[in-house]
PDB file of N, CA and C in Angstrom:
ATOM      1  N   UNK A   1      17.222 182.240 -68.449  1.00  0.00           N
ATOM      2  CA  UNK A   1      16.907 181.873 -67.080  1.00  0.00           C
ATOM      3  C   UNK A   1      17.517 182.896 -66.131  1.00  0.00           C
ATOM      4  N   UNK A   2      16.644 183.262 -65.433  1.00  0.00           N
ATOM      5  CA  UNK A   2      17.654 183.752 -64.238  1.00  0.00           C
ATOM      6  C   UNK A   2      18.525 183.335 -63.024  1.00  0.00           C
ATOM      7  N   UNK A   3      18.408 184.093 -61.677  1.00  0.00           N
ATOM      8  CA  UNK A   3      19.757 183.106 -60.774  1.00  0.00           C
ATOM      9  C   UNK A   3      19.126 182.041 -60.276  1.00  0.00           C
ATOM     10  N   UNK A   4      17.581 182.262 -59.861  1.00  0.00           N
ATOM     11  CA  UNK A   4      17.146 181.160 -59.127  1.00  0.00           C
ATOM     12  C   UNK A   4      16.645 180.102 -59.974  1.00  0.00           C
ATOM     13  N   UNK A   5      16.246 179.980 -60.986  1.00  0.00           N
ATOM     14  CA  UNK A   5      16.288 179.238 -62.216  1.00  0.00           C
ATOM     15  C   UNK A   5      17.964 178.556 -62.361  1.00  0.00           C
ATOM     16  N   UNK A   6      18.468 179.048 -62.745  1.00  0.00           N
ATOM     17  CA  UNK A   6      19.811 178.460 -62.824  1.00  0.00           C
ATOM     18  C   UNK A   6      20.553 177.709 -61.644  1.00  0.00           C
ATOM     19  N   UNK A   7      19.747 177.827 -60.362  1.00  0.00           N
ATOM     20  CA  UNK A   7      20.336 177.345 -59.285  1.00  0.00           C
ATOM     21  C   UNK A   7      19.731 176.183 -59.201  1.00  0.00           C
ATOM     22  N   UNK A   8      18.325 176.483 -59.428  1.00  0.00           N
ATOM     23  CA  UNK A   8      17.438 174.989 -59.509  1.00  0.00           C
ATOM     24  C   UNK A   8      18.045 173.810 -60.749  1.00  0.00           C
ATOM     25  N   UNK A   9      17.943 174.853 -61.853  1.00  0.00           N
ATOM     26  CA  UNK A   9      18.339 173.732 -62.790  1.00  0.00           C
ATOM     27  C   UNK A   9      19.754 172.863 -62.588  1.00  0.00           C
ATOM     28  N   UNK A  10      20.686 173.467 -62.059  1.00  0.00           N
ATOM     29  CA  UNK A  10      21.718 173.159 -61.807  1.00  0.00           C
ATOM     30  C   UNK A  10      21.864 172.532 -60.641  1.00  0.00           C
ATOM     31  N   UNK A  11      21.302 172.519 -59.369  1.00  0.00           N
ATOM     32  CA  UNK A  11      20.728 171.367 -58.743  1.00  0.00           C
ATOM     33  C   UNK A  11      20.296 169.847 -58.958  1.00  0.00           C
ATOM     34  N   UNK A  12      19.218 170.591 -59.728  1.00  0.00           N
ATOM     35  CA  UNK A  12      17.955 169.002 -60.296  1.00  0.00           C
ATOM     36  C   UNK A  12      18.839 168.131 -61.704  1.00  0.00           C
ATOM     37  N   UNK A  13      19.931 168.924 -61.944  1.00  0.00           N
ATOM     38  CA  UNK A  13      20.569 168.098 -63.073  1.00  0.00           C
ATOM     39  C   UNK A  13      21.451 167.309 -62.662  1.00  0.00           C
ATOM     40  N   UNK A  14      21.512 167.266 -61.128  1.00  0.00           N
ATOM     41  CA  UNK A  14      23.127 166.287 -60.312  1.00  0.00           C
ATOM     42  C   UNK A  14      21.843 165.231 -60.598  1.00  0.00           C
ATOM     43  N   UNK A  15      20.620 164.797 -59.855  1.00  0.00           N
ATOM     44  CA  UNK A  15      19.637 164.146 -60.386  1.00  0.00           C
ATOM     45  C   UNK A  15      19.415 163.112 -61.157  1.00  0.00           C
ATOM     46  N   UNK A  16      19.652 163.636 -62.451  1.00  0.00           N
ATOM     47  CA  UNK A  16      19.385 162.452 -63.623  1.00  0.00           C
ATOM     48  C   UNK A  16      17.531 162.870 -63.873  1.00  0.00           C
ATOM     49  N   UNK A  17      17.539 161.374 -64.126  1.00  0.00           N
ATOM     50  CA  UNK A  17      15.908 161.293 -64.214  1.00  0.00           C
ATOM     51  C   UNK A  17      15.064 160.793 -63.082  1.00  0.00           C
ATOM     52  N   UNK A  18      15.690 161.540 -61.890  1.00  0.00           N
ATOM     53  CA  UNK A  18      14.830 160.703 -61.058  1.00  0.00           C
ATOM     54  C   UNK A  18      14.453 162.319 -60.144  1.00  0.00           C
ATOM     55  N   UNK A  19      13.256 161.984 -59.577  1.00  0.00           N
ATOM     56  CA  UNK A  19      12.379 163.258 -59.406  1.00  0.00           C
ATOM     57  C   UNK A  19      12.540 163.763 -58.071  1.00  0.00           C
ATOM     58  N   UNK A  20      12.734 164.959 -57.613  1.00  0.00           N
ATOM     59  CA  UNK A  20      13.147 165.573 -56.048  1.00  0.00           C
ATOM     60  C   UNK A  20      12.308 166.755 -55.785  1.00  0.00           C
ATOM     61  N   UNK A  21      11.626 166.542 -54.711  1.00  0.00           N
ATOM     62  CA  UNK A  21      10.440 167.096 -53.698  1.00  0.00           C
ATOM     63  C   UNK A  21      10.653 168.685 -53.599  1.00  0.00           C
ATOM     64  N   UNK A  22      10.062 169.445 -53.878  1.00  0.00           N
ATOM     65  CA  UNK A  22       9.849 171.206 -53.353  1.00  0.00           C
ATOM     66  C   UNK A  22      10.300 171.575 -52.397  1.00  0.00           C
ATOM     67  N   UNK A  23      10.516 170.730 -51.469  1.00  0.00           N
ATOM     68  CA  UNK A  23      10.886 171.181 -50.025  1.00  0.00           C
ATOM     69  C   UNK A  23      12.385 170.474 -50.247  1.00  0.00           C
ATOM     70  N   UNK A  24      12.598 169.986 -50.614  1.00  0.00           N
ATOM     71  CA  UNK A  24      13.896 169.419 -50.767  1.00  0.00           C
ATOM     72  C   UNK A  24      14.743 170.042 -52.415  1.00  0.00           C
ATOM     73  N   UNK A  25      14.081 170.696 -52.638  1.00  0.00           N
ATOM     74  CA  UNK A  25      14.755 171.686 -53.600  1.00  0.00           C
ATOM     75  C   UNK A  25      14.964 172.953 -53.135  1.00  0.00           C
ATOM     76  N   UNK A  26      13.921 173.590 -51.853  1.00  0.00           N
ATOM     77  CA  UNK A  26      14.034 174.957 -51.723  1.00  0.00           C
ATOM     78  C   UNK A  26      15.127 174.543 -50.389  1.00  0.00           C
ATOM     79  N   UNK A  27      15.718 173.462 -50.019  1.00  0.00           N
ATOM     80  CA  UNK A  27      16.179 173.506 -48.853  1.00  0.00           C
ATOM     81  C   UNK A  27      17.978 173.127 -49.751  1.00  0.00           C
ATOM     82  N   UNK A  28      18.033 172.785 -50.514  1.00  0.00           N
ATOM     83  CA  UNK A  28      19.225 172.272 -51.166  1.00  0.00           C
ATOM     84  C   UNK A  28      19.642 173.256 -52.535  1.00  0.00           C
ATOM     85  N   UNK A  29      18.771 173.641 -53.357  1.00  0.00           N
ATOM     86  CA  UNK A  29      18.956 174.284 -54.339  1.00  0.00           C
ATOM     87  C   UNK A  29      19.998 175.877 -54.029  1.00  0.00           C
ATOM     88  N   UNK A  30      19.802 176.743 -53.319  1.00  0.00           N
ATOM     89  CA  UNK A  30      20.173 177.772 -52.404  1.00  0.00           C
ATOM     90  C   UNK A  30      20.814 177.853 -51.138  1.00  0.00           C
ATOM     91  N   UNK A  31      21.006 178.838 -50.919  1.00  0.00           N
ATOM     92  CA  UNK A  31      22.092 178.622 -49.447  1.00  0.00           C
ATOM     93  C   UNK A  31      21.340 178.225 -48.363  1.00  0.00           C
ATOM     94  N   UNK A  32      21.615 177.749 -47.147  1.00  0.00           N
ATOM     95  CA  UNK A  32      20.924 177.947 -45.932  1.00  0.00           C
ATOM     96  C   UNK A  32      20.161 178.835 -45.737  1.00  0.00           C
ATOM     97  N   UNK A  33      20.943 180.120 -45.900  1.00  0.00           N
ATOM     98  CA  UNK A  33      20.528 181.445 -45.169  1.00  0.00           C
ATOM     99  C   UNK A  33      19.571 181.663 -46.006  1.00  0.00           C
ATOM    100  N   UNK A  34      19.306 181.251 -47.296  1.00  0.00           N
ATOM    101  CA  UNK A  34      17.907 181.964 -47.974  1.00  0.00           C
ATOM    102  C   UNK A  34      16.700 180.921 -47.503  1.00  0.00           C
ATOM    103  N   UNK A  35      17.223 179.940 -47.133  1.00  0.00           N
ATOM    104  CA  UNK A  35      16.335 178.755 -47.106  1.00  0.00           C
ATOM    105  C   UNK A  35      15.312 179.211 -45.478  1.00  0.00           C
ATOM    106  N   UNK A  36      16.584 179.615 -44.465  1.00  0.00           N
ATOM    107  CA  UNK A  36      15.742 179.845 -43.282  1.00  0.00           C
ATOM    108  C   UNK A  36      15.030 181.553 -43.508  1.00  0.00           C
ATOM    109  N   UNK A  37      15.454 182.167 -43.944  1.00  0.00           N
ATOM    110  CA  UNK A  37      14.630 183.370 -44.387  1.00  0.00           C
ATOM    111  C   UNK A  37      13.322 183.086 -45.309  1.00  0.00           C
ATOM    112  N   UNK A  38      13.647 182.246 -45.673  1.00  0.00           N
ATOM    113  CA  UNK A  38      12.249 182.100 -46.932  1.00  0.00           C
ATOM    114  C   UNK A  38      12.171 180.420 -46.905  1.00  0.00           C
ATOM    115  N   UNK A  39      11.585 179.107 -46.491  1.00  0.00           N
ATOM    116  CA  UNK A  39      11.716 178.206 -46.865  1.00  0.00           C
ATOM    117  C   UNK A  39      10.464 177.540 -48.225  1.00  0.00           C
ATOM    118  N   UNK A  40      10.093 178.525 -48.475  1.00  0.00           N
ATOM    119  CA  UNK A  40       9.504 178.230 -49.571  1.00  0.00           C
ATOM    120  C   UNK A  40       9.808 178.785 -50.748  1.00  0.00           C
ATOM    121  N   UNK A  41      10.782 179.260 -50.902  1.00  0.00           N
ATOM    122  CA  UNK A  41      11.397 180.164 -52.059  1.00  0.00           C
ATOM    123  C   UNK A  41      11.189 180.127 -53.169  1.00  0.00           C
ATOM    124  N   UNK A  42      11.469 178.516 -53.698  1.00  0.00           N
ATOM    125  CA  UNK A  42      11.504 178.051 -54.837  1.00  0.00           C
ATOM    126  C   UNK A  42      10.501 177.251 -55.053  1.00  0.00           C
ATOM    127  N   UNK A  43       9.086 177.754 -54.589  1.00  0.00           N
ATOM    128  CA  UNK A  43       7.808 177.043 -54.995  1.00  0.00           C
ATOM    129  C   UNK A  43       7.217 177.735 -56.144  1.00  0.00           C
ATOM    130  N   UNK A  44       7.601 178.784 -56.104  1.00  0.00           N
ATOM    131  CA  UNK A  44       7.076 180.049 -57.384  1.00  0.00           C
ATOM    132  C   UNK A  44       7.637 179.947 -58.571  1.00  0.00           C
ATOM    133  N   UNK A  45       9.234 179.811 -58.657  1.00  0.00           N
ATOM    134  CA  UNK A  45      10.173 179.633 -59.541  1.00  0.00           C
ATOM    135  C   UNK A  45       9.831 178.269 -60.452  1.00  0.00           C
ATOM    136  N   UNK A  46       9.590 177.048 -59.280  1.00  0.00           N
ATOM    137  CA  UNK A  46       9.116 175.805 -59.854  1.00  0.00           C
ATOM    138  C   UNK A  46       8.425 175.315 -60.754  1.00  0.00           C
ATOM    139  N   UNK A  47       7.626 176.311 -59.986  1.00  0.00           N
ATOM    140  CA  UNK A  47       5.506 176.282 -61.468  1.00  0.00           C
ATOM    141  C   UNK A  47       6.153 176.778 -62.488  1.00  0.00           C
ATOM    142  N   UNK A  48       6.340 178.063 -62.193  1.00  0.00           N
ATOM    143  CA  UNK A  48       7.101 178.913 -63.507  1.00  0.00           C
ATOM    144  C   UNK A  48       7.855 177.939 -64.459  1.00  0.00           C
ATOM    145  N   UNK A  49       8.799 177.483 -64.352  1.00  0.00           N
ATOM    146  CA  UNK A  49       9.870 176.757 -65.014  1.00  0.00           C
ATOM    147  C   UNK A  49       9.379 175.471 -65.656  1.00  0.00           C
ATOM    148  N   UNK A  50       8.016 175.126 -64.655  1.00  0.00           N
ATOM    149  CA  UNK A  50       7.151 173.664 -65.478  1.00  0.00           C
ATOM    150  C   UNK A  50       6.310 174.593 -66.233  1.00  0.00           C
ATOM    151  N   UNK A  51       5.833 175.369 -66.122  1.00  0.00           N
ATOM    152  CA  UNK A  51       5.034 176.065 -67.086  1.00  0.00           C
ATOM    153  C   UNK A  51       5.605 176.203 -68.510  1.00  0.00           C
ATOM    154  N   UNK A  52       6.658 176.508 -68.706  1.00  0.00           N
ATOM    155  CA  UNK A  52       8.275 177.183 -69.586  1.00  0.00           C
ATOM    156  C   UNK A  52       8.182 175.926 -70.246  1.00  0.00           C
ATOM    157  N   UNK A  53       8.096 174.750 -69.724  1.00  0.00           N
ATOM    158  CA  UNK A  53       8.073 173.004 -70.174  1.00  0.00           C
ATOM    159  C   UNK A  53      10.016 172.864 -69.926  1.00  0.00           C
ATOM    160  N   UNK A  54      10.351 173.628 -69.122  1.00  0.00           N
ATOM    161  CA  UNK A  54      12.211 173.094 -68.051  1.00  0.00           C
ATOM    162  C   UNK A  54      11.838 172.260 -67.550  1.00  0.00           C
ATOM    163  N   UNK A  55      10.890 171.749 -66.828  1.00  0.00           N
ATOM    164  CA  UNK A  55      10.866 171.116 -65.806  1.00  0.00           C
ATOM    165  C   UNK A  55       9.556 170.270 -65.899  1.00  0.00           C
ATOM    166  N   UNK A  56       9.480 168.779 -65.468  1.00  0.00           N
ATOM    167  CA  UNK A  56       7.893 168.230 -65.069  1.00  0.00           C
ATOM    168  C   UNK A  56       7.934 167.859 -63.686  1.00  0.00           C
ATOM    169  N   UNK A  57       6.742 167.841 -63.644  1.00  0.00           N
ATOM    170  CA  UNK A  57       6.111 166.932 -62.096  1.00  0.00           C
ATOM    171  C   UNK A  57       5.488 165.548 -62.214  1.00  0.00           C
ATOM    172  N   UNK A  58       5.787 165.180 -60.958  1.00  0.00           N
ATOM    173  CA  UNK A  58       4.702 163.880 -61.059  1.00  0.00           C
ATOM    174  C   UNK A  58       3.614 164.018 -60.410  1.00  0.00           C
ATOM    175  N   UNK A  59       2.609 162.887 -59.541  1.00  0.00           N
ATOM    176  CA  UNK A  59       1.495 162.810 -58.960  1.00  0.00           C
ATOM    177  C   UNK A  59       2.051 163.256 -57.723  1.00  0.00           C
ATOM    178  N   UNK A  60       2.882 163.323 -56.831  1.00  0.00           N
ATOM    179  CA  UNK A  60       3.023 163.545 -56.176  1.00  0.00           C
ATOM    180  C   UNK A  60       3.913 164.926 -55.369  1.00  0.00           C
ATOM    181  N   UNK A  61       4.109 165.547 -57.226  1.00  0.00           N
ATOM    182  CA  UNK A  61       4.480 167.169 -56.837  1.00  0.00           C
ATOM    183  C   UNK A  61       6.278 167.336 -56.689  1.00  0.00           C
ATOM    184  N   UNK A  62       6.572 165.878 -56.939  1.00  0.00           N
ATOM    185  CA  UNK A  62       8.132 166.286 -57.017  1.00  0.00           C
ATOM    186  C   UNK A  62       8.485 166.416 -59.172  1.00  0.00           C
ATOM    187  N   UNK A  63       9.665 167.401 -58.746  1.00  0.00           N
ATOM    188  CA  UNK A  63      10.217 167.634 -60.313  1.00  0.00           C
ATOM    189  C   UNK A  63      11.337 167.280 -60.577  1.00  0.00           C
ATOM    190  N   UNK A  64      11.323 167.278 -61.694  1.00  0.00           N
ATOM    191  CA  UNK A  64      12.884 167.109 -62.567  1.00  0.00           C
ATOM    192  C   UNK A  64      13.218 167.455 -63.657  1.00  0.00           C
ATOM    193  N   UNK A  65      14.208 168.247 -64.092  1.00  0.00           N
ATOM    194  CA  UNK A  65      14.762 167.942 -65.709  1.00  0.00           C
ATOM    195  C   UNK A  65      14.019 167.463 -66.819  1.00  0.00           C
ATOM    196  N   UNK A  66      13.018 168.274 -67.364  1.00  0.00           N
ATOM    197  CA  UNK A  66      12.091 167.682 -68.592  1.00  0.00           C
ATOM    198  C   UNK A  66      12.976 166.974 -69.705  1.00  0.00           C
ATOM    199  N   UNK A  67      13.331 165.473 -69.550  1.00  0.00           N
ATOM    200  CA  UNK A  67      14.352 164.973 -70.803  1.00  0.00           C
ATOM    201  C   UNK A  67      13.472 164.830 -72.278  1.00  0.00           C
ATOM    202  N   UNK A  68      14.729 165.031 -72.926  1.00  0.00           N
ATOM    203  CA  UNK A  68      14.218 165.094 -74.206  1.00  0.00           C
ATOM    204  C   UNK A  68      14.225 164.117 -75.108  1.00  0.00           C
ATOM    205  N   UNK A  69      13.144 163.348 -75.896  1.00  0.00           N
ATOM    206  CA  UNK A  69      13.031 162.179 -76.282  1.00  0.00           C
ATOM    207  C   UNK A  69      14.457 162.500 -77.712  1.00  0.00           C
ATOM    208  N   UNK A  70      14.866 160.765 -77.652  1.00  0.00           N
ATOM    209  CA  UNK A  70      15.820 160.566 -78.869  1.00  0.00           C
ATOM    210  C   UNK A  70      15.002 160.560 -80.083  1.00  0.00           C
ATOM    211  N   UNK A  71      15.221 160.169 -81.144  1.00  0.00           N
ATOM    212  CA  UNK A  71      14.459 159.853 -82.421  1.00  0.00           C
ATOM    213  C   UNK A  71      13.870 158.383 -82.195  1.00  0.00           C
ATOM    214  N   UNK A  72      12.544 158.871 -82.932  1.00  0.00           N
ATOM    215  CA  UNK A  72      12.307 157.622 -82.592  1.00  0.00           C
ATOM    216  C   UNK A  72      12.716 156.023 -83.687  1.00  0.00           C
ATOM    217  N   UNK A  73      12.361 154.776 -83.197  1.00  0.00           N
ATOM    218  CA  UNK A  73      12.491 153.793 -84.353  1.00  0.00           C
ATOM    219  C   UNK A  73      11.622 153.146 -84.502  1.00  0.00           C
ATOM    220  N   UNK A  74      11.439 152.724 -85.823  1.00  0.00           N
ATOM    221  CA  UNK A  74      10.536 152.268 -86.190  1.00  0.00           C
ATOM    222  C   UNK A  74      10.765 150.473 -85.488  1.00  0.00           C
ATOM    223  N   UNK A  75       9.378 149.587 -85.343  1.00  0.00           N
ATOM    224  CA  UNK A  75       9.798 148.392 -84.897  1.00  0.00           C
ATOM    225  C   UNK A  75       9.199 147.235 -85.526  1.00  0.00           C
ATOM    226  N   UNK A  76       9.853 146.423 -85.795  1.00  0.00           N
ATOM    227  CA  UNK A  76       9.987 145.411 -86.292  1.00  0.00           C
ATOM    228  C   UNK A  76       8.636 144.392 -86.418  1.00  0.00           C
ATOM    229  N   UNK A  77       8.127 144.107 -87.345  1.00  0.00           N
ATOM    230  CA  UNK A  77       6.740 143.509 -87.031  1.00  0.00           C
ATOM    231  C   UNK A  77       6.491 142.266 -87.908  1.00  0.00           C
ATOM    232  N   UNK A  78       6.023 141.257 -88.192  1.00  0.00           N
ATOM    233  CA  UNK A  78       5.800 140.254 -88.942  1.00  0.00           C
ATOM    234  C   UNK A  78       5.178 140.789 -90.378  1.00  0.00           C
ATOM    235  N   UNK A  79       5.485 139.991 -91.670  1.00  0.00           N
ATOM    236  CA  UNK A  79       5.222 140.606 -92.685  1.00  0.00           C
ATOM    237  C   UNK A  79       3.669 140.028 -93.054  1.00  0.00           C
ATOM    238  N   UNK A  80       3.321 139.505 -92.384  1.00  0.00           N
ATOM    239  CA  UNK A  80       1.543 139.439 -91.921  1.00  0.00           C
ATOM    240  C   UNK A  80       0.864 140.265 -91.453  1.00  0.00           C
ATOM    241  N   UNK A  81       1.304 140.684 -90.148  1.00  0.00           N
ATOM    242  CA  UNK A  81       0.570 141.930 -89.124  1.00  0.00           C
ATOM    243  C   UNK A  81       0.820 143.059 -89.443  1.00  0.00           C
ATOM    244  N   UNK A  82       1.771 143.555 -91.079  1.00  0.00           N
ATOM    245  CA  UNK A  82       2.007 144.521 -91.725  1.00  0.00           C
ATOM    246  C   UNK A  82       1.002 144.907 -92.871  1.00  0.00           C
ATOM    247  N   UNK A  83       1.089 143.581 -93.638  1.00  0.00           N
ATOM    248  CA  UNK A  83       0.033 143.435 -94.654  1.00  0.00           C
ATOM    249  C   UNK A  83      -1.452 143.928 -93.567  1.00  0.00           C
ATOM    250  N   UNK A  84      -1.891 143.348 -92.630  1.00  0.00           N
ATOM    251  CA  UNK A  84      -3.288 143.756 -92.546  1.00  0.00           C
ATOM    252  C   UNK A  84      -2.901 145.016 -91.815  1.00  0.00           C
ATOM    253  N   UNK A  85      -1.992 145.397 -91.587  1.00  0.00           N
ATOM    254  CA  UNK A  85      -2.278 146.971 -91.047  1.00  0.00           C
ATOM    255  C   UNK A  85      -2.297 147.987 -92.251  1.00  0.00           C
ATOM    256  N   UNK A  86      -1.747 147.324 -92.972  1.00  0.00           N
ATOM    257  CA  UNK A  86      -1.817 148.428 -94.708  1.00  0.00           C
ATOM    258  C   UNK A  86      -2.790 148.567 -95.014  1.00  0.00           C
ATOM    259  N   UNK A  87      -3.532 147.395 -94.925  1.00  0.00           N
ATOM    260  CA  UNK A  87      -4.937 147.352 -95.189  1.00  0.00           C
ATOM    261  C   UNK A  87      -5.822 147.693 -94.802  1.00  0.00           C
ATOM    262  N   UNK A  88      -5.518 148.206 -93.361  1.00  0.00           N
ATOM    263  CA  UNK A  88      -6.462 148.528 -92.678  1.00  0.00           C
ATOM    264  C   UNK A  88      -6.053 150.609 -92.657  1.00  0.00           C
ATOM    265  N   UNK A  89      -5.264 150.926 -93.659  1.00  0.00           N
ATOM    266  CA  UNK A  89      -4.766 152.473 -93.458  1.00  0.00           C
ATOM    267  C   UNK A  89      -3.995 152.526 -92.582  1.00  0.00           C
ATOM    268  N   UNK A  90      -3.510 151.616 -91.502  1.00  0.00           N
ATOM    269  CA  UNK A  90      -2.627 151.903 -90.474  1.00  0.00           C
ATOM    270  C   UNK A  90      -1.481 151.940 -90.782  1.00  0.00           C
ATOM    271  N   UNK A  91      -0.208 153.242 -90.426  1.00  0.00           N
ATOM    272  CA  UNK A  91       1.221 152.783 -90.345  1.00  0.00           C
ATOM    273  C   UNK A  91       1.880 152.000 -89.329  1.00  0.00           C
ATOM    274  N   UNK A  92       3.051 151.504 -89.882  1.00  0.00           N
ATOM    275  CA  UNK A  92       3.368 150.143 -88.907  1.00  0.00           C
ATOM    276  C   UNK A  92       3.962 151.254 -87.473  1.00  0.00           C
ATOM    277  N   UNK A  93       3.483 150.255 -86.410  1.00  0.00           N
ATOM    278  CA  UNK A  93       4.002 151.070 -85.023  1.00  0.00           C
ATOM    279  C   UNK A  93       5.515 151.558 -84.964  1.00  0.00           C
ATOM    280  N   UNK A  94       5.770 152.409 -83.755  1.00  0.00           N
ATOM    281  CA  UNK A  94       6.879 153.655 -83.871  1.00  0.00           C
ATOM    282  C   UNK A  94       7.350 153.734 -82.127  1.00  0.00           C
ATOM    283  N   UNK A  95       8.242 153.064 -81.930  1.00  0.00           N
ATOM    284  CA  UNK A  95       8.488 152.765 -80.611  1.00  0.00           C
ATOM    285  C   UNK A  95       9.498 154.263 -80.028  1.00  0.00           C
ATOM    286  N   UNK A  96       9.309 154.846 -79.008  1.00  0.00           N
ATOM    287  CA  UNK A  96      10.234 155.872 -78.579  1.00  0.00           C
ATOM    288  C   UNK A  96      11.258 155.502 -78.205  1.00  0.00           C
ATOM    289  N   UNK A  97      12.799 155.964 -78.469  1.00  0.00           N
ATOM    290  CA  UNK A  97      14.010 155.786 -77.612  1.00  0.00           C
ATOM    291  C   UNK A  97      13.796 156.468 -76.625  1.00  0.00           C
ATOM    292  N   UNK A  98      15.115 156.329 -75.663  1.00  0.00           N
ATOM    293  CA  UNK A  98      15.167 156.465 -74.456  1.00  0.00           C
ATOM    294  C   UNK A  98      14.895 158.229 -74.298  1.00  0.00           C
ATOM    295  N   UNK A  99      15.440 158.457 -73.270  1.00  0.00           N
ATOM    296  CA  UNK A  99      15.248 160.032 -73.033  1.00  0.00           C
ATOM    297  C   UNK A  99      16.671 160.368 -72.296  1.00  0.00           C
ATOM    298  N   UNK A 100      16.628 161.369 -72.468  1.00  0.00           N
ATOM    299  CA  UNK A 100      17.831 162.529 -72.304  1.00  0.00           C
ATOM    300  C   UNK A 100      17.847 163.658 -72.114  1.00  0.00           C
ATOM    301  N   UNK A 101      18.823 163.998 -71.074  1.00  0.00           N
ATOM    302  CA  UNK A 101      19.169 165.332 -70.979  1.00  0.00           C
ATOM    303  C   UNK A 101      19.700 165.919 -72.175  1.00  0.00           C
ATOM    304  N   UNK A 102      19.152 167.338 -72.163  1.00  0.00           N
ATOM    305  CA  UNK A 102      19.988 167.686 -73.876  1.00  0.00           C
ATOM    306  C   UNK A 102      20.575 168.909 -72.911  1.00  0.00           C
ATOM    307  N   UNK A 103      21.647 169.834 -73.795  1.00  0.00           N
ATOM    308  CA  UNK A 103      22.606 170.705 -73.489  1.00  0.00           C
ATOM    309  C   UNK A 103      21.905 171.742 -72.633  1.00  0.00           C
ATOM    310  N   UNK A 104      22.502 172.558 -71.988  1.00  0.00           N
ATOM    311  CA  UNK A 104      21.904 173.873 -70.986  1.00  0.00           C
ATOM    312  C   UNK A 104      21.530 174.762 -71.977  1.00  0.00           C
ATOM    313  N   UNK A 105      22.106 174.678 -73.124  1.00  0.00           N
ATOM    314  CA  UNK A 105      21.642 175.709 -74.246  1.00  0.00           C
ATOM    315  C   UNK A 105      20.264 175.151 -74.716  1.00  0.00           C
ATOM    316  N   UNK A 106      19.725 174.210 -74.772  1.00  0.00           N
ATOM    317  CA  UNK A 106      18.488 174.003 -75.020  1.00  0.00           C
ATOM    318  C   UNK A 106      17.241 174.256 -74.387  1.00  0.00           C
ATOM    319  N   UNK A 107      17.619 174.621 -72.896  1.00  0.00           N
ATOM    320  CA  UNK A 107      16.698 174.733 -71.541  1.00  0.00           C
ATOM    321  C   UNK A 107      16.794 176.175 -71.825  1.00  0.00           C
ATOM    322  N   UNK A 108      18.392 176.498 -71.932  1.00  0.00           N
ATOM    323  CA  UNK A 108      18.157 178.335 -72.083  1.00  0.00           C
ATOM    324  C   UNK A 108      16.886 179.103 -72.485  1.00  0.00           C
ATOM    325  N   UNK A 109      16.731 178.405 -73.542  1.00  0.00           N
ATOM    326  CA  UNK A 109      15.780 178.747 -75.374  1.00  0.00           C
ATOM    327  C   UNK A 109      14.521 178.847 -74.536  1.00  0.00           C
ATOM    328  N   UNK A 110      14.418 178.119 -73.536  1.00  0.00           N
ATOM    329  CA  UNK A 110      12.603 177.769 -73.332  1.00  0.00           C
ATOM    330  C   UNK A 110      12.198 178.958 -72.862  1.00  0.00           C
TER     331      UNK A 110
END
């Protein structure tokens, strides 16, 4: 990553999993002084970095911290609604754990 990458990421990771606006990244992520010289700074960097898969968006264009799913577990099902899913070729369903931030060394890699 480079500086403005690393400024964002290191920003959007005070965050968590909850998602913060372009304009409120290029105004917080960096100093003032780059912000009133350029207030769109970090609209370029942004795409880039969701492109990379660092970062997602939602419907409404704010990003965050792409977390990384746990393992998943398998879940628990009646030994009826197992039998006819065998039968039917199906494996029994596979529920996702939660999600997580994983280490800065993992975002590095992308």
């Amino acid at each position: 990553m480079d500086a403005d990458e690393r400024d964002i990421f290191q920003y959007l990771k005070t965050w968590g999993e909850s998602f913060s606006s372009a304009m409120e990244i290029c105004r917080r992520a960096g100093s003032k002084r780059r912000f009133h010289e350029d207030p769109s700074w970090a609209k370029p960097v942004l795409v880039r970095m969701a492109e990379r898969g660092i970062l997602e968006s939602d419907v409404a264009g704010r990003y965050r911290i792409k977390p990384v799913p746990r393992e998943k577990h398998k879940q628990w099902i009646a030994p009826e609604i197992a039998k006819i899913l065998e039968e039917g070729g199906e494996p029994p369903p596979e529920i996702k754990g939660d999600f997580e931030l994983a280490e800065d060394d993992y975002y590095e890699g992308l």
